[in-house]
C-alpha atoms as a PDB file:
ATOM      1  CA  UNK A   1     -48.318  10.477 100.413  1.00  0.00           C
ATOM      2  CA  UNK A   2     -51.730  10.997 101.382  1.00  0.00           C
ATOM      3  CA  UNK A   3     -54.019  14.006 100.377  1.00  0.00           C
ATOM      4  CA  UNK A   4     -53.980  15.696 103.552  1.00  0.00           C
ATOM      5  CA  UNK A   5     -50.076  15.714 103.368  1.00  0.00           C
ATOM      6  CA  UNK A   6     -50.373  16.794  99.742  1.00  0.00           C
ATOM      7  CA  UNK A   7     -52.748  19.344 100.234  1.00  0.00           C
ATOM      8  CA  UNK A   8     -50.690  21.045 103.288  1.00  0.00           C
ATOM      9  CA  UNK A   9     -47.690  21.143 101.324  1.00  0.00           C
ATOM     10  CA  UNK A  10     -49.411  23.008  98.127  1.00  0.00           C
ATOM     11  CA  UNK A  11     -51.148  25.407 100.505  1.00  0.00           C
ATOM     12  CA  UNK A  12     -47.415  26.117 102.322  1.00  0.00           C
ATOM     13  CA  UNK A  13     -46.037  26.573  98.929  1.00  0.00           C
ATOM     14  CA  UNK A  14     -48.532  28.991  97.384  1.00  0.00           C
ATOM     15  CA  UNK A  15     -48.407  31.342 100.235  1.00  0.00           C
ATOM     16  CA  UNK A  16     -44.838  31.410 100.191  1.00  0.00           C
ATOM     17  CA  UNK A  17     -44.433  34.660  97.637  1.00  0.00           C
ATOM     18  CA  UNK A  18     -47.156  36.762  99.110  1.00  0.00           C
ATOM     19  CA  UNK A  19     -44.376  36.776 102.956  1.00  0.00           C
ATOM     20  CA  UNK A  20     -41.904  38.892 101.111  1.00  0.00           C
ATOM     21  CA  UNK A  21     -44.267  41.364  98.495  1.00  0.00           C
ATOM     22  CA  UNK A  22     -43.331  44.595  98.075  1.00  0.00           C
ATOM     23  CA  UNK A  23     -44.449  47.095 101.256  1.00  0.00           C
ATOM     24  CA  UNK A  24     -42.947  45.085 104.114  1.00  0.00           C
ATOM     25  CA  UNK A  25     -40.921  47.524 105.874  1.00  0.00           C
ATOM     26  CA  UNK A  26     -42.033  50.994 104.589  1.00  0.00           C
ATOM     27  CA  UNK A  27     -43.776  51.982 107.804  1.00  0.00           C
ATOM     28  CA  UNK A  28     -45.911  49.164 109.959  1.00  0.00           C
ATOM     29  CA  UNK A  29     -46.496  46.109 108.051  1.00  0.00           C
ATOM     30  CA  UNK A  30     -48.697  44.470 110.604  1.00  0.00           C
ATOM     31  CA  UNK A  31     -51.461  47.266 110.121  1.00  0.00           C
ATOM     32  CA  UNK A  32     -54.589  47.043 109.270  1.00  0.00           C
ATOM     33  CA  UNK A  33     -54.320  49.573 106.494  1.00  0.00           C
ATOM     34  CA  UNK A  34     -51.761  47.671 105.038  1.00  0.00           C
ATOM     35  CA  UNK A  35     -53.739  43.978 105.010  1.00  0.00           C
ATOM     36  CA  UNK A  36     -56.443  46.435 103.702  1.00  0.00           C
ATOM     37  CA  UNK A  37     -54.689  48.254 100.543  1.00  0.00           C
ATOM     38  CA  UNK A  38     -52.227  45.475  99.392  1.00  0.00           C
ATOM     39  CA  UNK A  39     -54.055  43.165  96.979  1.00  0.00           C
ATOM     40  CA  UNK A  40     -51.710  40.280  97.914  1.00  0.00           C
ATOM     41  CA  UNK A  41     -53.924  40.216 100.906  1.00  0.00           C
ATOM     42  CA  UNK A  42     -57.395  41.178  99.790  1.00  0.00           C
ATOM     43  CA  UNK A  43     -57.432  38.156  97.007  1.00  0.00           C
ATOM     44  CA  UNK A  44     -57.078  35.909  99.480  1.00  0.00           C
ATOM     45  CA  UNK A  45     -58.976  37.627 101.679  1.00  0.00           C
ATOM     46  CA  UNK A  46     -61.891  37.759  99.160  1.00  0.00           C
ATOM     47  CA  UNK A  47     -61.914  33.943  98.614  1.00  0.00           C
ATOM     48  CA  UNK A  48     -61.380  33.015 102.220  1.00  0.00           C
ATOM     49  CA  UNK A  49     -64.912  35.291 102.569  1.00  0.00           C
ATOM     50  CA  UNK A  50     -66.109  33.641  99.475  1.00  0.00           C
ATOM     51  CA  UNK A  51     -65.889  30.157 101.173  1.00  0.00           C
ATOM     52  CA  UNK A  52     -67.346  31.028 104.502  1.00  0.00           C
ATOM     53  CA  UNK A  53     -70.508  32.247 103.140  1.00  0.00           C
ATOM     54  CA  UNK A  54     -70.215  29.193 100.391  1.00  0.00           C
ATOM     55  CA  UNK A  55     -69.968  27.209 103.243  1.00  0.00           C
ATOM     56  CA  UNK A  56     -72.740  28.554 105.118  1.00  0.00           C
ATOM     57  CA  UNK A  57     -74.959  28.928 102.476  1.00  0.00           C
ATOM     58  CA  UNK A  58     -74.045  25.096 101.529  1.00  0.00           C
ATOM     59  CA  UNK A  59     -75.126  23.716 104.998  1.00  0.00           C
ATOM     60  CA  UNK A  60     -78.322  25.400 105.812  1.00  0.00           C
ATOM     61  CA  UNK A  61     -79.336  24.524 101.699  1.00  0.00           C
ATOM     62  CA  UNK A  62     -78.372  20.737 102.755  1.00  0.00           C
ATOM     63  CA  UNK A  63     -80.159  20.800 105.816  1.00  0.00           C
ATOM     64  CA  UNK A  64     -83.309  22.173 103.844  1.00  0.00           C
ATOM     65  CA  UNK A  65     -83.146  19.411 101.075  1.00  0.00           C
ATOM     66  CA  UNK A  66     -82.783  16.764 104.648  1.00  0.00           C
ATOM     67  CA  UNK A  67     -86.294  18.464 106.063  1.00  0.00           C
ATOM     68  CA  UNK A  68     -88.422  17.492 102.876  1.00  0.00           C
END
């Protein structure tokens, strides 16, 4: 099994709980109030966030250490 199949697989796995949390069918569950207020979707939220500005912040310091 290589890590690309490995890592898919514990991705698709630790998602799985947060599909069926508490809220889903008291009113719309495909709001954006309800992504919004539910912390099953604002941790993940948070870190996707977290790693987009890591990201960014990660490339532009690389391509500054390249330029010296």
């Amino acid at each position: 099994m290589n890590l690309r199949t490995l890592m898919g697989t514990a991705l698709a796995l630790a998602t799985t709980p947060v599909l069926a949390h508490p809220g889903h069918g008291h009113g719309d569950a495909f709001s954006l109030l309800h992504f919004l207020s539910s912390p099953e979707h604002l941790w993940p939220l948070g870190l996707l966030m977290l790693a987009i500005v890591g990201g960014l912040f990660g490339a532009r310091w690389c391509r500054h250490r390249a330029g010296r």
